[in-house]
C-alpha atoms as a PDB file:
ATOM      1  CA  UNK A   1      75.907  54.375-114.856  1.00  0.00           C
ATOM      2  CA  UNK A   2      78.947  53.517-112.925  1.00  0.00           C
ATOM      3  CA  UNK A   3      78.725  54.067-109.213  1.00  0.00           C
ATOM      4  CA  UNK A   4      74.656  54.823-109.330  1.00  0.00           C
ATOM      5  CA  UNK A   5      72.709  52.228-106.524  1.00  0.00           C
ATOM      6  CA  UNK A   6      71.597  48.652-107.964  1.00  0.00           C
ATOM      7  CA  UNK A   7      67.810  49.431-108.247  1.00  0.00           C
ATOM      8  CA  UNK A   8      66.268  50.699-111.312  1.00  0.00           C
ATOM      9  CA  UNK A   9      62.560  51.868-111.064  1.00  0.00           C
ATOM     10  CA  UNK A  10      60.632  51.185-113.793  1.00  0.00           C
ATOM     11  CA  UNK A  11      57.765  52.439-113.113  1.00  0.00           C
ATOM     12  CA  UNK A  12      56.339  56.081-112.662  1.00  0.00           C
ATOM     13  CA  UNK A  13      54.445  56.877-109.640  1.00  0.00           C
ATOM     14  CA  UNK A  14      50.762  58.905-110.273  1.00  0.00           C
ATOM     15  CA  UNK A  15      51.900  61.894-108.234  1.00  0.00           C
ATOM     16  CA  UNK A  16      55.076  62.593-110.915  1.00  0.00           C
ATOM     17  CA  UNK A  17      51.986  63.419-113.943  1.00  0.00           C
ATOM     18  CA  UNK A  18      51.722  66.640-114.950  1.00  0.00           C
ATOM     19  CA  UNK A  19      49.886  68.061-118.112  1.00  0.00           C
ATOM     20  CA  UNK A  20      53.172  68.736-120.601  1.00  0.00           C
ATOM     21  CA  UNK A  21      50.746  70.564-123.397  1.00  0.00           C
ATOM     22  CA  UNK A  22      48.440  73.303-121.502  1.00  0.00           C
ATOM     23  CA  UNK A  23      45.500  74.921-122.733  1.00  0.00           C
ATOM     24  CA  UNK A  24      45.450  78.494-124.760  1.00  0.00           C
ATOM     25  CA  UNK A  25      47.365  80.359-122.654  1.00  0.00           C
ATOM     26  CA  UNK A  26      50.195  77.843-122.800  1.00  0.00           C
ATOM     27  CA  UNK A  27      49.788  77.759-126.573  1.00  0.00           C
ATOM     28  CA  UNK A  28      50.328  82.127-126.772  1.00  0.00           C
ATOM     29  CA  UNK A  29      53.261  81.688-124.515  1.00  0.00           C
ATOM     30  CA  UNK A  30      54.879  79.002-126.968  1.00  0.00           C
ATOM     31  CA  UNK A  31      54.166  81.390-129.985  1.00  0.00           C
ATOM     32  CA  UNK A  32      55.862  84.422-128.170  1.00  0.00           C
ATOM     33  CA  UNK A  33      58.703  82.464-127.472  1.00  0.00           C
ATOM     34  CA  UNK A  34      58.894  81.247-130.813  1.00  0.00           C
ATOM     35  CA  UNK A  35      58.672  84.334-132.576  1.00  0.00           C
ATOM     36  CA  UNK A  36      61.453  85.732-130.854  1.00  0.00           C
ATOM     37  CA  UNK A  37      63.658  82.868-131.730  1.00  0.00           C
ATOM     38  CA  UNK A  38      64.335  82.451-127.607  1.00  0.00           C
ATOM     39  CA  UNK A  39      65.521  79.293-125.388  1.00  0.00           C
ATOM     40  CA  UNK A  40      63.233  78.101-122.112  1.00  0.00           C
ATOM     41  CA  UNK A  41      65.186  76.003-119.640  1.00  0.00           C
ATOM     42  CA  UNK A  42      61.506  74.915-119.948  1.00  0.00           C
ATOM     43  CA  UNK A  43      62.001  72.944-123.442  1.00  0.00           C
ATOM     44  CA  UNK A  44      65.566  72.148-123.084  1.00  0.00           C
ATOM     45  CA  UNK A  45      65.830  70.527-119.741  1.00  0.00           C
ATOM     46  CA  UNK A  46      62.448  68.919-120.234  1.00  0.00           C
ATOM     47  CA  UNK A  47      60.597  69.668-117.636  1.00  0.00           C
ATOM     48  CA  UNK A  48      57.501  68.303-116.416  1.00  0.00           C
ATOM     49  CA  UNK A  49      55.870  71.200-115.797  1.00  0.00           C
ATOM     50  CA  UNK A  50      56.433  73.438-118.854  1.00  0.00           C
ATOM     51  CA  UNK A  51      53.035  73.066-119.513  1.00  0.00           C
ATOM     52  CA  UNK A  52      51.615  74.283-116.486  1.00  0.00           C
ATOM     53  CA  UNK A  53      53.884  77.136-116.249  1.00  0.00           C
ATOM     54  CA  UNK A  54      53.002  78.306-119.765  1.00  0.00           C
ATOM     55  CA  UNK A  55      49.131  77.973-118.926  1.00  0.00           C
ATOM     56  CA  UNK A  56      50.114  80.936-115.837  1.00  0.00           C
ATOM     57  CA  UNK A  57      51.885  82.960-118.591  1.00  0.00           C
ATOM     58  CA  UNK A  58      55.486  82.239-117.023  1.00  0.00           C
ATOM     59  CA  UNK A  59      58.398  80.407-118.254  1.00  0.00           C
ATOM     60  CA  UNK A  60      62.446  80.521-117.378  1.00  0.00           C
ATOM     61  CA  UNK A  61      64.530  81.865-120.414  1.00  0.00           C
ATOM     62  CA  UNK A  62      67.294  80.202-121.014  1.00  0.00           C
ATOM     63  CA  UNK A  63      69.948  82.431-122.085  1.00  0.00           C
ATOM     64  CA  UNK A  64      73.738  82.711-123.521  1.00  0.00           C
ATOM     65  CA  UNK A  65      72.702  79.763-125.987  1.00  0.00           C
ATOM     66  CA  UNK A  66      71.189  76.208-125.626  1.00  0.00           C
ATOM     67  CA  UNK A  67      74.780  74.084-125.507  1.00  0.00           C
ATOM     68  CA  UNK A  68      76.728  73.685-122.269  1.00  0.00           C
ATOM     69  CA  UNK A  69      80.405  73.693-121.692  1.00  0.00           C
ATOM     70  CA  UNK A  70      79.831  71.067-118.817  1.00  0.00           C
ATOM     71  CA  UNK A  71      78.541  67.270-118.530  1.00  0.00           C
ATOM     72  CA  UNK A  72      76.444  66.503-115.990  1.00  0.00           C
ATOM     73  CA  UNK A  73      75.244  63.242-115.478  1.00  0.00           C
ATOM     74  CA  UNK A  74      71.857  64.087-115.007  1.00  0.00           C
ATOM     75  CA  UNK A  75      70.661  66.756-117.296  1.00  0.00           C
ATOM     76  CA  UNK A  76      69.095  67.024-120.974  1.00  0.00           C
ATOM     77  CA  UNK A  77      70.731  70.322-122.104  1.00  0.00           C
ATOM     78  CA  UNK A  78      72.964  69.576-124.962  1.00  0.00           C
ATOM     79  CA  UNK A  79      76.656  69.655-124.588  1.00  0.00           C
ATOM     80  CA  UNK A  80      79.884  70.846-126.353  1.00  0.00           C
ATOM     81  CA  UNK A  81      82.670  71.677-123.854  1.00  0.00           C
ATOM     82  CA  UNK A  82      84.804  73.364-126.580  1.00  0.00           C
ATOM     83  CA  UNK A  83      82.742  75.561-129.136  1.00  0.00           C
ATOM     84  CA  UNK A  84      79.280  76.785-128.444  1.00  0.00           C
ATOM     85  CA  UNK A  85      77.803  79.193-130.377  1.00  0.00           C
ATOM     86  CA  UNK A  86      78.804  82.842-129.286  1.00  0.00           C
ATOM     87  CA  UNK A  87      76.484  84.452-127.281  1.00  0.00           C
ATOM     88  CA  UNK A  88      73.547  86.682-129.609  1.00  0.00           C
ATOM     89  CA  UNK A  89      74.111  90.219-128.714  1.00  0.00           C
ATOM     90  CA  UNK A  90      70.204  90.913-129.449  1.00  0.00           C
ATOM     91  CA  UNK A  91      69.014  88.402-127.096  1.00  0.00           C
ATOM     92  CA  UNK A  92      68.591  90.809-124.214  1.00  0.00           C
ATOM     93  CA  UNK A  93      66.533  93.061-125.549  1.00  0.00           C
ATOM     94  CA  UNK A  94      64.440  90.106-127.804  1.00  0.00           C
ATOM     95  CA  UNK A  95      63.603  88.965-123.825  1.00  0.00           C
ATOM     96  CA  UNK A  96      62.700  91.904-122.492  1.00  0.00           C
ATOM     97  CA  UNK A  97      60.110  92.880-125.350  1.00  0.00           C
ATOM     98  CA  UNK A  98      58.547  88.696-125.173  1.00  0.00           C
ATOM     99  CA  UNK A  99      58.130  89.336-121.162  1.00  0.00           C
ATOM    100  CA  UNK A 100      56.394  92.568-121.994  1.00  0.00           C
ATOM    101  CA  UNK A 101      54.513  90.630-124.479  1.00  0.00           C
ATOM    102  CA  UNK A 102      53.817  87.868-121.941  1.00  0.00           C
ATOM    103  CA  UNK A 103      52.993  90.582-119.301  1.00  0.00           C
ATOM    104  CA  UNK A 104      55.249  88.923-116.839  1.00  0.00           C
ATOM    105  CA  UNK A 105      56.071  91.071-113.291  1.00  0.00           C
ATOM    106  CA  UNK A 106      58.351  88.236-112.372  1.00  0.00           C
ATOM    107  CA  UNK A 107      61.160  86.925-114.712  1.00  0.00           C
ATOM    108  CA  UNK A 108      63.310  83.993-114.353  1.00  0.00           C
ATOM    109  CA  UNK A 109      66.503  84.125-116.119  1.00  0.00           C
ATOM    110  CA  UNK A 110      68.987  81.080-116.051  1.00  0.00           C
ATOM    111  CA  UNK A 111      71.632  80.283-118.762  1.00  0.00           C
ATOM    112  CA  UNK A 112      73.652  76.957-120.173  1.00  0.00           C
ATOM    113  CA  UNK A 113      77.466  77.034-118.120  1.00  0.00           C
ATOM    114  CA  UNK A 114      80.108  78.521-120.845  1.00  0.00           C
ATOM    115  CA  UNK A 115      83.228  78.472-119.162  1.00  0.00           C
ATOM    116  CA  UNK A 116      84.631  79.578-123.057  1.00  0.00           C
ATOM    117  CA  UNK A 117      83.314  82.946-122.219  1.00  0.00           C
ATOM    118  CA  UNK A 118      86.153  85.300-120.175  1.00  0.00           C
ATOM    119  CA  UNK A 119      83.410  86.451-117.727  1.00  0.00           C
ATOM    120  CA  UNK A 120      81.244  82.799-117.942  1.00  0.00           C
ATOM    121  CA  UNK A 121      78.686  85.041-119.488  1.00  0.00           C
ATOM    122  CA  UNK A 122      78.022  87.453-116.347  1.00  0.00           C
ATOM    123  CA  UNK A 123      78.061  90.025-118.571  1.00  0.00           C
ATOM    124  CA  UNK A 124      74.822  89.088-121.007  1.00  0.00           C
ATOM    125  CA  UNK A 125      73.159  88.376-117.476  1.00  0.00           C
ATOM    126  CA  UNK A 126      73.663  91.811-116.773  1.00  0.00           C
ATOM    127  CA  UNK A 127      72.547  93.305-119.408  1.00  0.00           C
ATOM    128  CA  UNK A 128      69.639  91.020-119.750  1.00  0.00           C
ATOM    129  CA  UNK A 129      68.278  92.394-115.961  1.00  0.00           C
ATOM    130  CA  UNK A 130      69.199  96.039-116.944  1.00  0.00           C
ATOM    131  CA  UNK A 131      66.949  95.799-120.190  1.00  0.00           C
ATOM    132  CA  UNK A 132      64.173  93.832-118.548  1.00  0.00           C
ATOM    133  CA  UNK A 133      63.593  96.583-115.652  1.00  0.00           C
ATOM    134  CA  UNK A 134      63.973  99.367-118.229  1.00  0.00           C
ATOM    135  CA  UNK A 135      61.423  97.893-120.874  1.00  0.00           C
ATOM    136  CA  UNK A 136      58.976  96.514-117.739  1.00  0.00           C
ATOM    137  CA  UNK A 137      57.778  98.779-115.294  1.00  0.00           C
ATOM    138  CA  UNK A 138      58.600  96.917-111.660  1.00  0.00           C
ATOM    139  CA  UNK A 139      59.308  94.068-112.750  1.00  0.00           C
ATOM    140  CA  UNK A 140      61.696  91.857-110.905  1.00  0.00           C
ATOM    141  CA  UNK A 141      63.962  89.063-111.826  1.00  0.00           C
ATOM    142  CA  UNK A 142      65.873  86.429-110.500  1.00  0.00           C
ATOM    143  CA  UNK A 143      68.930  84.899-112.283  1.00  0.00           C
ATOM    144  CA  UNK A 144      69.738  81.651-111.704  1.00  0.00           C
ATOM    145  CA  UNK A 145      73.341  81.430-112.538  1.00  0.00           C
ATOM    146  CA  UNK A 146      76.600  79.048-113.084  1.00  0.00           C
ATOM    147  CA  UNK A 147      79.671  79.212-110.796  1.00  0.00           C
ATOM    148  CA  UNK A 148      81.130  81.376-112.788  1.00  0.00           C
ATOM    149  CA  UNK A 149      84.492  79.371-111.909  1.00  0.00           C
ATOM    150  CA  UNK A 150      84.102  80.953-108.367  1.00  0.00           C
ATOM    151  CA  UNK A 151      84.963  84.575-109.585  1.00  0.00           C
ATOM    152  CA  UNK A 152      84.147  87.174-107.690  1.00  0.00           C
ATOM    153  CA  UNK A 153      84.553  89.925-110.508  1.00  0.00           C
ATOM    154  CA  UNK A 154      81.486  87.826-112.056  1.00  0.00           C
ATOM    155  CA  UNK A 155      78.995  87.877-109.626  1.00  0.00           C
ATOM    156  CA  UNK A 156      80.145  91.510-108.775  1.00  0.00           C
ATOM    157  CA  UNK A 157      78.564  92.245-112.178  1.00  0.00           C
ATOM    158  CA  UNK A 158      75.906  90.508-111.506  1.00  0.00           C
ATOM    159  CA  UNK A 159      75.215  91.655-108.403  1.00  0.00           C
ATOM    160  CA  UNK A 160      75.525  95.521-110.132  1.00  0.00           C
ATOM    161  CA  UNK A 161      72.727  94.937-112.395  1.00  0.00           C
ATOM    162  CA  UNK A 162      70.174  94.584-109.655  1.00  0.00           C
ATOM    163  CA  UNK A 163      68.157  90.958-109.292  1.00  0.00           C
ATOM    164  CA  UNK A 164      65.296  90.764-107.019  1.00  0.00           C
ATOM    165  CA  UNK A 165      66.644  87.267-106.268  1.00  0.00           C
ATOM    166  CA  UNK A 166      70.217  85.313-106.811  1.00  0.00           C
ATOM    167  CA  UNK A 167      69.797  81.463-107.810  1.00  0.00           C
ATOM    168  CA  UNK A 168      72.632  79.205-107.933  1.00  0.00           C
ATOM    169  CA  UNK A 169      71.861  75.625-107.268  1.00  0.00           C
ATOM    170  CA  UNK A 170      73.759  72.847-105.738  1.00  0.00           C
ATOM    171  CA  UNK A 171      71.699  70.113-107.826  1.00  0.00           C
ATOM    172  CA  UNK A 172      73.131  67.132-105.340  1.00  0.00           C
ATOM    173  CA  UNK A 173      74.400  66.201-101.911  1.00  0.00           C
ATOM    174  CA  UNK A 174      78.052  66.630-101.344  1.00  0.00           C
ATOM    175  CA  UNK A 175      78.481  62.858-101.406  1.00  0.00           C
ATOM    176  CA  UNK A 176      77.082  62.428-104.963  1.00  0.00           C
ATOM    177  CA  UNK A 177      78.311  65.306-106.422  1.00  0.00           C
ATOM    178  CA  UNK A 178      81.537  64.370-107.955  1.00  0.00           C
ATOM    179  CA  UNK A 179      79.940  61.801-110.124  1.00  0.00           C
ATOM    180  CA  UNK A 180      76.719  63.706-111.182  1.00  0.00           C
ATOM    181  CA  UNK A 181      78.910  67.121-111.567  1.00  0.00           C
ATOM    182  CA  UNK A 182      82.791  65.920-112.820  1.00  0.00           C
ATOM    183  CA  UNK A 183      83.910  69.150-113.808  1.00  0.00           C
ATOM    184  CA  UNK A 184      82.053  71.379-111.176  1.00  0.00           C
ATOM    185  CA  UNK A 185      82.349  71.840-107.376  1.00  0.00           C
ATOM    186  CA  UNK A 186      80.789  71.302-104.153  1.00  0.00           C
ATOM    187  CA  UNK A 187      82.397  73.726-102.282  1.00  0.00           C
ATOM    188  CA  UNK A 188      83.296  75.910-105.396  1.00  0.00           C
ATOM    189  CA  UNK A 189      79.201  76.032-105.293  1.00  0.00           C
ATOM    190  CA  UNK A 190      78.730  76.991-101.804  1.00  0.00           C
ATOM    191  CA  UNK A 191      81.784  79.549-102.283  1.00  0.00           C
ATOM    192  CA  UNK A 192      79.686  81.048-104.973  1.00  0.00           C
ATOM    193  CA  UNK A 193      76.555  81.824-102.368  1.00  0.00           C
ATOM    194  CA  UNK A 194      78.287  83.060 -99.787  1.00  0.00           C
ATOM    195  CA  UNK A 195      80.896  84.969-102.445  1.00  0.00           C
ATOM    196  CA  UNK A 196      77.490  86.423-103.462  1.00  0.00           C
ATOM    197  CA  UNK A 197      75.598  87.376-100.428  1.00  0.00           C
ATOM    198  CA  UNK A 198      79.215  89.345 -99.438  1.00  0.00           C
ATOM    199  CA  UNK A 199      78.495  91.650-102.651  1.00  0.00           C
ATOM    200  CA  UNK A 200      74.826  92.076-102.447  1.00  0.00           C
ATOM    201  CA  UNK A 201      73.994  91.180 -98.431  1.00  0.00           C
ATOM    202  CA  UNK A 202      70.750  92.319 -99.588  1.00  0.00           C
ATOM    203  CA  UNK A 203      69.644  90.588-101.960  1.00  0.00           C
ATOM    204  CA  UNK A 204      68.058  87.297-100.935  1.00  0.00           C
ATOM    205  CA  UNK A 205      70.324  83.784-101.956  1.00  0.00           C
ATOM    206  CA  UNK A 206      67.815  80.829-103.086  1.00  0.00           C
ATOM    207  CA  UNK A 207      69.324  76.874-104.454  1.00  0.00           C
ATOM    208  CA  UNK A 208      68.139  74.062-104.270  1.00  0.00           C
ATOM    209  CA  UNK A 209      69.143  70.035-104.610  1.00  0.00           C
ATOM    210  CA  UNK A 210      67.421  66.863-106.560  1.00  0.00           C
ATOM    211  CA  UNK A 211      66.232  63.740-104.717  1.00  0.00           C
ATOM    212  CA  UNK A 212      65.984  60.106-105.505  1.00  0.00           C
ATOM    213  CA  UNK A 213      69.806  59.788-107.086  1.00  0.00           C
ATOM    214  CA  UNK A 214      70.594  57.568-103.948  1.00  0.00           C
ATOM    215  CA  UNK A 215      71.227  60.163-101.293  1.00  0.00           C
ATOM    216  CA  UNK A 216      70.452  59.352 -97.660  1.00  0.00           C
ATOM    217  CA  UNK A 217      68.410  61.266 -94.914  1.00  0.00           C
ATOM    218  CA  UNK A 218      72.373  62.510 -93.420  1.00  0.00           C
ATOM    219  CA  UNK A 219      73.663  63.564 -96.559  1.00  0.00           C
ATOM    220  CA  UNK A 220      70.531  66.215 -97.633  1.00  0.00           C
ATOM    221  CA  UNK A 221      70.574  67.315 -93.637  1.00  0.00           C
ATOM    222  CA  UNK A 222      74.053  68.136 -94.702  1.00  0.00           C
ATOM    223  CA  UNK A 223      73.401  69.887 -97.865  1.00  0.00           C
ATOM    224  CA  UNK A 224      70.974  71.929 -95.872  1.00  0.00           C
ATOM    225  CA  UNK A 225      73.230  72.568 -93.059  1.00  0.00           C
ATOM    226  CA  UNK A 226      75.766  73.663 -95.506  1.00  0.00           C
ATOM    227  CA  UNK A 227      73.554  76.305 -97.194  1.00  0.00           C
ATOM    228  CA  UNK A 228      71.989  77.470 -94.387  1.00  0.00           C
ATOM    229  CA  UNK A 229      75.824  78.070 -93.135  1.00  0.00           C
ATOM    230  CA  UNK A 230      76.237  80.261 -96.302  1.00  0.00           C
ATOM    231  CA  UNK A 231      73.320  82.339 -95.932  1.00  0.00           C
ATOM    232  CA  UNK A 232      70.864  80.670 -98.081  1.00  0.00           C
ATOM    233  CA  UNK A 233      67.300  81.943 -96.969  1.00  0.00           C
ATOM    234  CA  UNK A 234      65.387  79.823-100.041  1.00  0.00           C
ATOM    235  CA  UNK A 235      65.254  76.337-100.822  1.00  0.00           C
ATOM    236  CA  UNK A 236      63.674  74.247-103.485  1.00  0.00           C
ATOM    237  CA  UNK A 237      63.626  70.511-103.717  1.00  0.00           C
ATOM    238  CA  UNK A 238      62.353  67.808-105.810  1.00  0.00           C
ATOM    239  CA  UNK A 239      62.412  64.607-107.670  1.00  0.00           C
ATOM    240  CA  UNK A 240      64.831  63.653-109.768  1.00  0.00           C
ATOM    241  CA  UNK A 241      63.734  62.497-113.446  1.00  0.00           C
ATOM    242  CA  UNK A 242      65.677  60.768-115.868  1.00  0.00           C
ATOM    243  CA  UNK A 243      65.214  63.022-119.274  1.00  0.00           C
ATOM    244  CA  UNK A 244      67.013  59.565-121.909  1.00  0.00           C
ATOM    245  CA  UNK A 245      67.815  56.089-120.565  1.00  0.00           C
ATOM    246  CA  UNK A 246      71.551  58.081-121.391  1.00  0.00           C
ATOM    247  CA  UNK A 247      70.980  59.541-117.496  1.00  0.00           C
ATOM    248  CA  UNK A 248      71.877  58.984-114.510  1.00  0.00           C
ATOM    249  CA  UNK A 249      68.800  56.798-113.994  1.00  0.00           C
ATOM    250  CA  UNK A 250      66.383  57.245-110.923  1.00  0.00           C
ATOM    251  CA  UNK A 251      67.481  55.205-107.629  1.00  0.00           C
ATOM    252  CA  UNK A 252      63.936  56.211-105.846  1.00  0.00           C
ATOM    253  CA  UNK A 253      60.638  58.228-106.180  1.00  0.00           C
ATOM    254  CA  UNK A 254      60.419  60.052-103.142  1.00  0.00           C
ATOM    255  CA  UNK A 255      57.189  60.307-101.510  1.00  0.00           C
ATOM    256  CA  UNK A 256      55.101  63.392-101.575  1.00  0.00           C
ATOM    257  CA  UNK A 257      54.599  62.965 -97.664  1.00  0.00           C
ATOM    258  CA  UNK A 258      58.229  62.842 -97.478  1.00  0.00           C
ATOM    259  CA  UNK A 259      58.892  65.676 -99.339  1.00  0.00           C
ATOM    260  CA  UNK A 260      56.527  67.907 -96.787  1.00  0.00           C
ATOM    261  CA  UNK A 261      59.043  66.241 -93.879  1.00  0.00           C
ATOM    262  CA  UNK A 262      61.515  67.855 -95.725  1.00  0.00           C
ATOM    263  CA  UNK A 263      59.955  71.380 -96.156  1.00  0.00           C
ATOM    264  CA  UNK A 264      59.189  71.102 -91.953  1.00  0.00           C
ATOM    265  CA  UNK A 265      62.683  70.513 -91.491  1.00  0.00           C
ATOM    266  CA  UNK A 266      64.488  73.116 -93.485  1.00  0.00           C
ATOM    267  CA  UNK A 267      61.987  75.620 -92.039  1.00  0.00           C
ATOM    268  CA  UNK A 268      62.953  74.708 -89.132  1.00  0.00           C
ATOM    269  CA  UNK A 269      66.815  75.296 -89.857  1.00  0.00           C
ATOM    270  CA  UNK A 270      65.875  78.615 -90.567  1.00  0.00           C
ATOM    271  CA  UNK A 271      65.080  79.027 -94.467  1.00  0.00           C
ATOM    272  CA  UNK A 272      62.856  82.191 -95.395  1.00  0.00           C
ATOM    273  CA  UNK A 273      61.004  80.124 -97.866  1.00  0.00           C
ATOM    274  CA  UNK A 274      60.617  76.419 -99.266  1.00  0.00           C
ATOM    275  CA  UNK A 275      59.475  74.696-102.095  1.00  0.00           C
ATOM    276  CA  UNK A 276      59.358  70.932-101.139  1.00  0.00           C
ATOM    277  CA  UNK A 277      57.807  68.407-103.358  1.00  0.00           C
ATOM    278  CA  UNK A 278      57.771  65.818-106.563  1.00  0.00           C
ATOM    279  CA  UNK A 279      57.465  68.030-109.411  1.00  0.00           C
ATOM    280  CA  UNK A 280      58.930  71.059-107.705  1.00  0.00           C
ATOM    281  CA  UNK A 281      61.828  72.676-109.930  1.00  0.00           C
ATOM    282  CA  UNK A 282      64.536  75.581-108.743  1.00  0.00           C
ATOM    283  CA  UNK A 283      61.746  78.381-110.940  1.00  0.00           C
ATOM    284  CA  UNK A 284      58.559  76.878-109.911  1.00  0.00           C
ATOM    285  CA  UNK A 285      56.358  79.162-108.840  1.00  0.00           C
ATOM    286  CA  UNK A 286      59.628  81.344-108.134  1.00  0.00           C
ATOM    287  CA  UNK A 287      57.073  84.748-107.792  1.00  0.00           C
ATOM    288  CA  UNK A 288      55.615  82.956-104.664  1.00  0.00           C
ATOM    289  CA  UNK A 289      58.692  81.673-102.955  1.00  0.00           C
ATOM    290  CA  UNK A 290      60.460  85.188-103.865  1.00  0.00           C
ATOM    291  CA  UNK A 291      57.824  87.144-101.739  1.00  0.00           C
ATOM    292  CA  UNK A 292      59.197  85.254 -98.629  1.00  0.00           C
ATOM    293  CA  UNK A 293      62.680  86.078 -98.883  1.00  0.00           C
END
């Protein structure tokens, strides 16, 4: 893709395999989802470590559909940027009963962007948390949300319905951004955080940024910088995969030893809590990184 760096790996390093299948567990955790007719983030954006993640009885639901009103460069989730399906009105409560079925005490929501929705779909995030800590005794859940186009009366309803934990991610360095994210913002995405952390002061603000898209060591120090500067306390980063040869493709496999420089560092810029490595996604092992915020 146009503006990408010259070299293409080919090749993918031993420390990027991860089982994509899991054993029983993983199986009952694919039937629950499936009988309920629900999304992961899990399937959709192909991740490497759905597998895993179903064999500890977790996954991220993916809600307000499964097609996105965006186009980033980088990411598998299908895309229509004029007519998505309308959200399912049922969907809310058809999560809360599969996490009481899964017998989850943490619960990741995140959601496709639908900028055709009046309130970007703050609303069915709402009302997804509300019937989540009705239906599960103390559980808590962390949304990891859109920009919302940078409105405040969004995130205020957000905010109202009570998350343990408020996830918006960055995805990229400031420097890369415009070509990976087109019709998103750098800043509008750091607005968002600190827009956030204004409503809700006390509920902990987590993102996170991919690596191996051709950044450099100054431009993630700045990325950092910047979300420590809007009152980010958690961090997550990790490799970059391409999910079709229709990607952004991969510039560099970062190195796991790298990757634990890069925890040090942020640490040491104040973040509560960091998840640094290779297969290391914004909901991986969210319930641990959580209990440090």
């Amino acid at each position: 893709m146009k503006g990408a760096e010259s070299l293409k790996v080919e090749k993918k390093p031993d420390w990027l395999k991860m089982p994509t299948i899991g054993n029983q567990s993983a199986g009952e955790v694919r039937r629950i989802l499936s009988s309920r007719n629900l999304n992961t983030v899990c399937n959709e954006a192909k991740c490497p470590n759905r597998g895993h993640c179903y064999e500890r009885g977790t996954a991220t639901f993916l809600i307000l559909g499964s097609v996105c009103t965006r186009n980033c460069a980088y990411c598998a989730i299908e895309k229509n940027v004029l007519t998505p399906p309308p959200p399912e009105k049922d969907e809310p409560e058809r999560i809360a009963q599969a996490a009481k079925a899964m017998k989850l005490k943490y619960v990741v929501l995140t959601s496709v962007t639908r900028d055709d929705l009046m309130d970007g779909g703050a609303g069915h995030f709402a009302e997804t948390v509300t019937r989540l800590k009705n239906t599960i005794k103390g559980v808590r859940v962390e949304v990891l949300t859109p920009d919302f186009l940078g409105s405040e009366l969004s995130l205020k309803v957000v905010a109202d319905s009570k998350p343990d934990v408020f996830n918006h991610n960055i995805e990229t360095v400031r420097r890369l951004f415009p070509l990976l994210r087109p019709i998103a913002s750098y800043e509008q995405s750091l607005a968002v955080l600190q827009k956030f952390g204004d409503i809700a002061p006390n509920i902990p603000r987590k993102s996170g940024i991919m690596v191996g898209l051709g950044e450099t060591a100054k431009d993630i120090e700045e990325s950092l910088s910047d979300l420590r500067k809007k009152g980010v306390s958690l961090l997550t980063i990790g490799q970059y995969l391409q999910p079709t040869k229709q990607h952004m493709p991969v510039v560099r496999y970062v190195e796991p030893a790298e990757f634990e420089q890069w925890e040090k560092t942020a640490l040491g810029m104040g973040f509560t809590g960091v998840a640094s490595g290779p297969l290391v996604r914004s909901s991986f092992h969210a319930d641990l990184l959580a209990e440090t915020g």
